[in-house]
N, C-alpha and C. Protein backbone atom coordinates (compact mmCIF):
# COMPACT_ATOMS: atom_id res chain seq x y z
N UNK A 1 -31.93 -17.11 -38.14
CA UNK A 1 -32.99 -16.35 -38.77
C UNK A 1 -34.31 -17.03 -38.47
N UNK A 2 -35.44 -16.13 -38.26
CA UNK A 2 -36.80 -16.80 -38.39
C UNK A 2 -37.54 -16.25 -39.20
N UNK A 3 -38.35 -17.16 -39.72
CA UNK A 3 -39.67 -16.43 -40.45
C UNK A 3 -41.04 -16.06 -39.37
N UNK A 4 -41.39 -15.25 -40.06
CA UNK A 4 -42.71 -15.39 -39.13
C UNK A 4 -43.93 -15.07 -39.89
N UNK A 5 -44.69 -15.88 -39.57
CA UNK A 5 -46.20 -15.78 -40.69
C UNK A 5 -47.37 -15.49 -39.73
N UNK A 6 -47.84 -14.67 -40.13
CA UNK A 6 -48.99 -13.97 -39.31
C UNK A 6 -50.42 -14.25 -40.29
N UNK A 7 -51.32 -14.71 -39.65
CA UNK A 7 -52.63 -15.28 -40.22
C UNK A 7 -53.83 -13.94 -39.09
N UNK A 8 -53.69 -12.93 -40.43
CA UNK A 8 -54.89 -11.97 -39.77
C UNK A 8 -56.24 -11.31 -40.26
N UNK A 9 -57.16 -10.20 -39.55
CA UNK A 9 -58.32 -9.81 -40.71
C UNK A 9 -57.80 -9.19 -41.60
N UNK A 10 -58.04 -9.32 -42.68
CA UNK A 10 -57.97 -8.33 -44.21
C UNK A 10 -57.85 -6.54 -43.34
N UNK A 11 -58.97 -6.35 -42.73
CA UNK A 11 -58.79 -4.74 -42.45
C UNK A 11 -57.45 -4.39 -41.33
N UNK A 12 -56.88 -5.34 -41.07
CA UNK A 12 -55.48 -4.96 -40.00
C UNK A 12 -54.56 -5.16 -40.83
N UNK A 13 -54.54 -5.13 -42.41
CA UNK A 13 -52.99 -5.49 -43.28
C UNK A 13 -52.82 -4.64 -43.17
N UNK A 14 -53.12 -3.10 -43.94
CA UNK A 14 -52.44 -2.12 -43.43
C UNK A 14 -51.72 -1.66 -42.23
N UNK A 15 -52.30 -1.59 -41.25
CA UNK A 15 -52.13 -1.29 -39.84
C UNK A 15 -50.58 -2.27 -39.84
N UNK A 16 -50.46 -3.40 -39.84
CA UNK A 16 -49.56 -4.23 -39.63
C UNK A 16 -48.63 -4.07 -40.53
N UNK A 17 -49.09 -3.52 -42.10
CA UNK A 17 -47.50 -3.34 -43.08
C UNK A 17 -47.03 -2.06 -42.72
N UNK A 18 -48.24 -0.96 -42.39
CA UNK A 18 -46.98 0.21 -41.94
C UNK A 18 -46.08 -0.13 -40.07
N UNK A 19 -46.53 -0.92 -39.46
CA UNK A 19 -46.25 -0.96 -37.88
C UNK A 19 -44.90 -1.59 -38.37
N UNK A 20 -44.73 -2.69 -39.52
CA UNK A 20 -43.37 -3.24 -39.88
C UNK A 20 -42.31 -2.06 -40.50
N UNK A 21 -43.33 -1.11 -41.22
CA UNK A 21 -42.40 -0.14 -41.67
C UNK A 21 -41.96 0.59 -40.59
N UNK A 22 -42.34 1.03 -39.86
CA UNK A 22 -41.78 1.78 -39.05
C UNK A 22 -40.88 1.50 -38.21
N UNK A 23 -40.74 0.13 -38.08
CA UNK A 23 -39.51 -0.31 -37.36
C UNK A 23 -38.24 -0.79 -38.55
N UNK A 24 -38.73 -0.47 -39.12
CA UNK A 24 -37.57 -0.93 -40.64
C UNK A 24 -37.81 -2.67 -41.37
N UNK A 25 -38.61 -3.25 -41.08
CA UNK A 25 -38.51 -4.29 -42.06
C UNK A 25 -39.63 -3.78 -43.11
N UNK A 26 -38.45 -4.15 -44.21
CA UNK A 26 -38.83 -4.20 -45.49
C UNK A 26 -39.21 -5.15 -46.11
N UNK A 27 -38.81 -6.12 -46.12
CA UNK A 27 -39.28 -7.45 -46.94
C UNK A 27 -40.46 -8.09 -46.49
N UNK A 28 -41.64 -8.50 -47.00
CA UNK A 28 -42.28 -9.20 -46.63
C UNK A 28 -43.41 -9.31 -48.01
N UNK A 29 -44.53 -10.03 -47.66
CA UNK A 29 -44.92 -11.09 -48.41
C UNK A 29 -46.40 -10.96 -47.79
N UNK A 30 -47.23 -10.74 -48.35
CA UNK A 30 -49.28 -10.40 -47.74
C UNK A 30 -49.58 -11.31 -49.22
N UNK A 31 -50.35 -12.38 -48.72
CA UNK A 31 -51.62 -12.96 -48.95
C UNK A 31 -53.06 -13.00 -49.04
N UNK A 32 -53.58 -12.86 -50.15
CA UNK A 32 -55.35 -13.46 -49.36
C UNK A 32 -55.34 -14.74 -49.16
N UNK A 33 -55.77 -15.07 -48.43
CA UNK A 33 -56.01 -16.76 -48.00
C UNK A 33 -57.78 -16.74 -47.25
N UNK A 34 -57.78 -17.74 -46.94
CA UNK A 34 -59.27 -18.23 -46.60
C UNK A 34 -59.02 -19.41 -45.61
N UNK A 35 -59.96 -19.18 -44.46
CA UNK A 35 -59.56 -20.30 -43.42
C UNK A 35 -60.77 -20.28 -41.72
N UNK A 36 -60.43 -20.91 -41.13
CA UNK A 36 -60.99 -20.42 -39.87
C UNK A 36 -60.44 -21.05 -38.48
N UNK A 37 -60.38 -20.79 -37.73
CA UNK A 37 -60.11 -21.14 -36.15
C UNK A 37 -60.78 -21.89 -35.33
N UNK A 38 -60.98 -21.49 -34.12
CA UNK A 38 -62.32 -21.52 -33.26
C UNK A 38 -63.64 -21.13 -33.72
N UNK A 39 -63.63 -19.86 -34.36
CA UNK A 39 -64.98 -19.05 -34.71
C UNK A 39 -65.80 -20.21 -35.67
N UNK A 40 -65.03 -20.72 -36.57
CA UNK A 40 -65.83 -21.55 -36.77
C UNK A 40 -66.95 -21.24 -38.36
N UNK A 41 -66.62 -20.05 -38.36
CA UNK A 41 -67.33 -19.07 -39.51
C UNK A 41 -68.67 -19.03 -39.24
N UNK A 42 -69.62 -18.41 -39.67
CA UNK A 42 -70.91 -17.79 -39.56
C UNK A 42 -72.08 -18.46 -40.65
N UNK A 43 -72.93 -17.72 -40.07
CA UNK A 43 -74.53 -18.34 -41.31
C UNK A 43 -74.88 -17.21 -41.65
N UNK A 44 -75.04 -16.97 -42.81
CA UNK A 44 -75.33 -15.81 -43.68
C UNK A 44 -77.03 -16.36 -44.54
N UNK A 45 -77.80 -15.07 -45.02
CA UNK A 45 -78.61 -15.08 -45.70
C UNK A 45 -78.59 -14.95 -46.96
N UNK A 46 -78.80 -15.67 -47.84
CA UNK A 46 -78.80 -14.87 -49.41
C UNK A 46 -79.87 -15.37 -49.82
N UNK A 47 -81.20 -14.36 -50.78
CA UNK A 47 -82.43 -14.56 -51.03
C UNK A 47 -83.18 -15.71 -50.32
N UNK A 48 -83.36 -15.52 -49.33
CA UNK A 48 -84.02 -16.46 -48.34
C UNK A 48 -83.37 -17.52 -47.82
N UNK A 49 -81.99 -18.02 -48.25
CA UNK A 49 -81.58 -19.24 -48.06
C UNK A 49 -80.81 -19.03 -46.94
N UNK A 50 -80.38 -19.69 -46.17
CA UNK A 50 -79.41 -19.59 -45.29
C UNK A 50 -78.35 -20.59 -45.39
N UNK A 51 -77.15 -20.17 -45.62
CA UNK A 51 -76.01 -21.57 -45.70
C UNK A 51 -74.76 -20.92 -45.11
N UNK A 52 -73.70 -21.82 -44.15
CA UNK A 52 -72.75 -21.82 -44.02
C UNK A 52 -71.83 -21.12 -44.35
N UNK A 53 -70.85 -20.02 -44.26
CA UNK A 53 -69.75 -19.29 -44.44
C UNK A 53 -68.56 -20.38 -43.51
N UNK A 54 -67.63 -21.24 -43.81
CA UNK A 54 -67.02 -21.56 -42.66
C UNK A 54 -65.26 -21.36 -43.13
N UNK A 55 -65.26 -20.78 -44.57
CA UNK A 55 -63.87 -20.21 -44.70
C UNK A 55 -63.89 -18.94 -44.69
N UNK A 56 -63.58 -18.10 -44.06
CA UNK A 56 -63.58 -16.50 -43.56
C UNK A 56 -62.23 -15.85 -44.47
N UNK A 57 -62.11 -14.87 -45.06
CA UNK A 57 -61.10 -14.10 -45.68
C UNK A 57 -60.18 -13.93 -44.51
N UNK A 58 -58.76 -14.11 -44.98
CA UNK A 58 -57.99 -13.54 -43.91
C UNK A 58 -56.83 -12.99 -44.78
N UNK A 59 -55.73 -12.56 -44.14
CA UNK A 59 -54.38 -12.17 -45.07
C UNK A 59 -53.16 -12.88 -44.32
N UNK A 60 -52.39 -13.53 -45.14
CA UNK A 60 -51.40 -13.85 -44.89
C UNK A 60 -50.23 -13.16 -44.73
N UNK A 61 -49.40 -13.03 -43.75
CA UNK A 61 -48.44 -11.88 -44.00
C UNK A 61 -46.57 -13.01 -43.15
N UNK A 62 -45.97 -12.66 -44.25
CA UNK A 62 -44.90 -13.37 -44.03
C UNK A 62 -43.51 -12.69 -44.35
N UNK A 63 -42.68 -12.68 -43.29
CA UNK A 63 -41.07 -11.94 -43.07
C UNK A 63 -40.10 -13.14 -42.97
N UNK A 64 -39.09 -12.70 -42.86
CA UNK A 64 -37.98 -13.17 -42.36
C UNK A 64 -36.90 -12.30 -41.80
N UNK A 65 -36.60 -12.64 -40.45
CA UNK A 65 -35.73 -11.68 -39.94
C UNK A 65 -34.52 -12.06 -38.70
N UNK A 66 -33.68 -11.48 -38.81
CA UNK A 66 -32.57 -12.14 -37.98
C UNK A 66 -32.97 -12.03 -36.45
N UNK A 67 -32.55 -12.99 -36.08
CA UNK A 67 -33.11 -13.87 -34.83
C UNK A 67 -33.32 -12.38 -33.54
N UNK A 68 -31.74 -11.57 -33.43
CA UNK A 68 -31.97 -10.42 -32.51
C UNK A 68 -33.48 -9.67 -32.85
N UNK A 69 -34.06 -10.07 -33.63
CA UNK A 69 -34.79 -8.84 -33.78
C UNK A 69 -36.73 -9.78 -34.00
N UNK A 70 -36.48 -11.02 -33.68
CA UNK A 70 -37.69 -11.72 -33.59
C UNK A 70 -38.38 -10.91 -32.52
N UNK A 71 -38.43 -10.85 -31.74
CA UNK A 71 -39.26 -10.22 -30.49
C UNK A 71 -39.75 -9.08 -30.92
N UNK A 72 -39.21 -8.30 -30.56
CA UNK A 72 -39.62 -6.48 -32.05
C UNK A 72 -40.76 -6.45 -32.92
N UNK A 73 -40.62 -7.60 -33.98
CA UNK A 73 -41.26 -7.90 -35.25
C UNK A 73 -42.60 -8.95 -34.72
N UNK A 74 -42.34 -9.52 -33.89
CA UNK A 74 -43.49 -10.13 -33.41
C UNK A 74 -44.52 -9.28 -32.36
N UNK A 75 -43.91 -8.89 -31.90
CA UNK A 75 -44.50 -7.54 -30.87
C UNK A 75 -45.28 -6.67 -31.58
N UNK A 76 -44.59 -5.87 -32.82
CA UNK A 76 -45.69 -5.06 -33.58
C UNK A 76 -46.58 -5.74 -34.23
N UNK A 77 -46.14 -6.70 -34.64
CA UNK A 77 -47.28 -7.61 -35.84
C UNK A 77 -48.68 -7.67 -34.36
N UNK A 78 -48.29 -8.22 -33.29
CA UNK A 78 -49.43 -8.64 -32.61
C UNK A 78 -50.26 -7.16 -32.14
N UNK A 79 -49.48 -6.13 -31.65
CA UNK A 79 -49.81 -5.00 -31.53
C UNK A 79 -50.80 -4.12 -32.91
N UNK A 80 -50.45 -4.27 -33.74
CA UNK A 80 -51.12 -3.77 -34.84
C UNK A 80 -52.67 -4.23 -35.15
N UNK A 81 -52.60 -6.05 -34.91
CA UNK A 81 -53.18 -6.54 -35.45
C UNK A 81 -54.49 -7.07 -34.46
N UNK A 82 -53.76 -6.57 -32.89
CA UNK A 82 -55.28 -6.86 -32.51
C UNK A 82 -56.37 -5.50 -32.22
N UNK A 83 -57.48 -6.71 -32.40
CA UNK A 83 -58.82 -5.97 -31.95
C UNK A 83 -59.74 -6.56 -30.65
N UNK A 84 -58.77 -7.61 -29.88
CA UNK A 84 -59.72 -8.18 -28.65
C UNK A 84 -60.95 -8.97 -28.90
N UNK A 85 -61.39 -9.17 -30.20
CA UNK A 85 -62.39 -10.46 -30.70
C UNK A 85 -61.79 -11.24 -30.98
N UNK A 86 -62.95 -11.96 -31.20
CA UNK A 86 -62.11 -13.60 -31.59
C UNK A 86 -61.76 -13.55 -33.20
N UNK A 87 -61.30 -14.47 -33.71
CA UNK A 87 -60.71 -13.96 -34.77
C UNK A 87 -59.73 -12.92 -35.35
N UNK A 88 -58.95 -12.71 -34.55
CA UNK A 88 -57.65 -11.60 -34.63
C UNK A 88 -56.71 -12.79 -35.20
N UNK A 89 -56.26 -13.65 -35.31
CA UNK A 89 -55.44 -14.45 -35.98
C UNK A 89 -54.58 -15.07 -35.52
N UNK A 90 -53.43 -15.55 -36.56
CA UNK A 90 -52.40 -16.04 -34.97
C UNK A 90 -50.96 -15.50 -35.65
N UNK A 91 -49.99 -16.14 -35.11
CA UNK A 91 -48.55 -15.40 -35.33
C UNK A 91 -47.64 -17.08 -35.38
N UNK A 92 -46.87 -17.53 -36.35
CA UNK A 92 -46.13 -18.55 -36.42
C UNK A 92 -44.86 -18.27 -36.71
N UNK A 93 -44.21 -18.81 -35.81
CA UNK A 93 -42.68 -18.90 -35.81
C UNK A 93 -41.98 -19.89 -36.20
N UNK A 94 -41.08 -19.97 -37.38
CA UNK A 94 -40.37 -20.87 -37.64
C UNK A 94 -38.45 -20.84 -37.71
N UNK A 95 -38.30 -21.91 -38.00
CA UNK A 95 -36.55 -21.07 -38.33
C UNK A 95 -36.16 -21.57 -39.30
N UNK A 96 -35.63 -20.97 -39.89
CA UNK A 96 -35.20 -20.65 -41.43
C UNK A 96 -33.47 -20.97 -41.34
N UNK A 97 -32.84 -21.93 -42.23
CA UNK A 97 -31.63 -22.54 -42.00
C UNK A 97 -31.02 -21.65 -42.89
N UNK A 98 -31.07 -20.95 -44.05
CA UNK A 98 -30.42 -20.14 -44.67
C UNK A 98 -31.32 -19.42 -45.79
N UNK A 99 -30.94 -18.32 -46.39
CA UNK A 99 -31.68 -17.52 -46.89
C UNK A 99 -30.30 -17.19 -48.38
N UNK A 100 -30.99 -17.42 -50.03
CA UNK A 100 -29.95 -16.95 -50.57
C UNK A 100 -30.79 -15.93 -51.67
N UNK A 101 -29.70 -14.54 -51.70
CA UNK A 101 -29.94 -13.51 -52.60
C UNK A 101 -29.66 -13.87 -54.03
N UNK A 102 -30.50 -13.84 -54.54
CA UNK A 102 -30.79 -14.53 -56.13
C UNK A 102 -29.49 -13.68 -56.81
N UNK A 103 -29.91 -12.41 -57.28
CA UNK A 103 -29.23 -11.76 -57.55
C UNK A 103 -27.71 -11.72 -57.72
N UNK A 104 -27.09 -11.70 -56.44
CA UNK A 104 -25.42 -11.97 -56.32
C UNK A 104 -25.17 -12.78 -55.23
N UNK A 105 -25.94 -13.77 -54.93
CA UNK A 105 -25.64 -15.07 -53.84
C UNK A 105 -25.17 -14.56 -52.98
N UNK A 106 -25.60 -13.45 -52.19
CA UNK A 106 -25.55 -13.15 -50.46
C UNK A 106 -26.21 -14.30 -50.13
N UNK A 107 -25.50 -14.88 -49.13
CA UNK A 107 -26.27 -15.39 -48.24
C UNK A 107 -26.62 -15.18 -46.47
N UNK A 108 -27.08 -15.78 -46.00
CA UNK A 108 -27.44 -15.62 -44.45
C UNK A 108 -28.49 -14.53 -44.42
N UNK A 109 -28.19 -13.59 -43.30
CA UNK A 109 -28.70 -12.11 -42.83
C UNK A 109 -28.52 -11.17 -44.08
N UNK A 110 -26.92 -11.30 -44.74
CA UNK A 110 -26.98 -10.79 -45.83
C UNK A 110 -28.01 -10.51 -46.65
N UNK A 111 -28.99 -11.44 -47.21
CA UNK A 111 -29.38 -11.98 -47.98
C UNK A 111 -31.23 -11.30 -48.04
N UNK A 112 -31.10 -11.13 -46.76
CA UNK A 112 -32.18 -10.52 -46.27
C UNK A 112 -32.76 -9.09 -46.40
C-alpha cells in the first residue's frame, strides 16, 4: 500500500477531490496548511506598509491506496491539479506497512 500526499492551491481541491472520485477512491483526507517552495511567497500592501507574505495557503490532500493502483491516483491528482505556474505543488509518496479498520479489525487493502 502507499499513501500519497499532495501539497496543492486551495482553488484545485475541488478539481482534484472530484478527479479521485471519478476513478473510485473514496477515502481521503484535505487540509488547510500554509507553506512555500521555490516561489518563495510575495510582498503585499496593507495601508501603506509593505511586508512579506512567505507562508502561502495551500491544501493538503492525503489517500491511501493499494500499490496496483498508485500510478492512476497519482496521474489524476497531478492532472487535476496543474496549472503550468509555479506553485502547483508537489505529490509525495510513501509506503504504508499496514492499515487497520477500527471498526472490525480488517486489515491490509481490506481495511481501506
Amino acid at each position: 500500500m502507499k499513501k500519497i500526499e499532495a501539497i496543492i492551491q486551495p482553488h484545485k481541491a475541488d478539481q482534484v477531490k472530484e478527479a479521485l472520485k471519478n476513478i473510485g477512491v473514496d477515502g481521503l483526507t484535505i487540509s488547510e496548511v500554509r507553506g512555500h517552495g521555490r516561489q518563495k511567497g510575495h510582498k503585499e500592501v496593507y495601508r501603506g506598509m509593505e511586508y512579506e507574505v512567505d507562508l502561502l495557503p495551500k491544501v493538503k490532500i492525503e489517500t491511501v491506496v493499494p500499490d496496483s493502483r498508485l500510478r492512476e491516483v497519482q496521474q489524476a491528482i497531478a492532472t487535476a491539479a496543474r496549472t503550468g505556474k509555479i506553485g502547483d505543488g508537489k505529490i509525495f509518496i510513501y509506503d504504508v506497512l499496514d492499515a487497520i479498520r477500527i471498526r472490525n479489525d480488517d486489515t491490509g487493502e481490506m481495511a481501506l
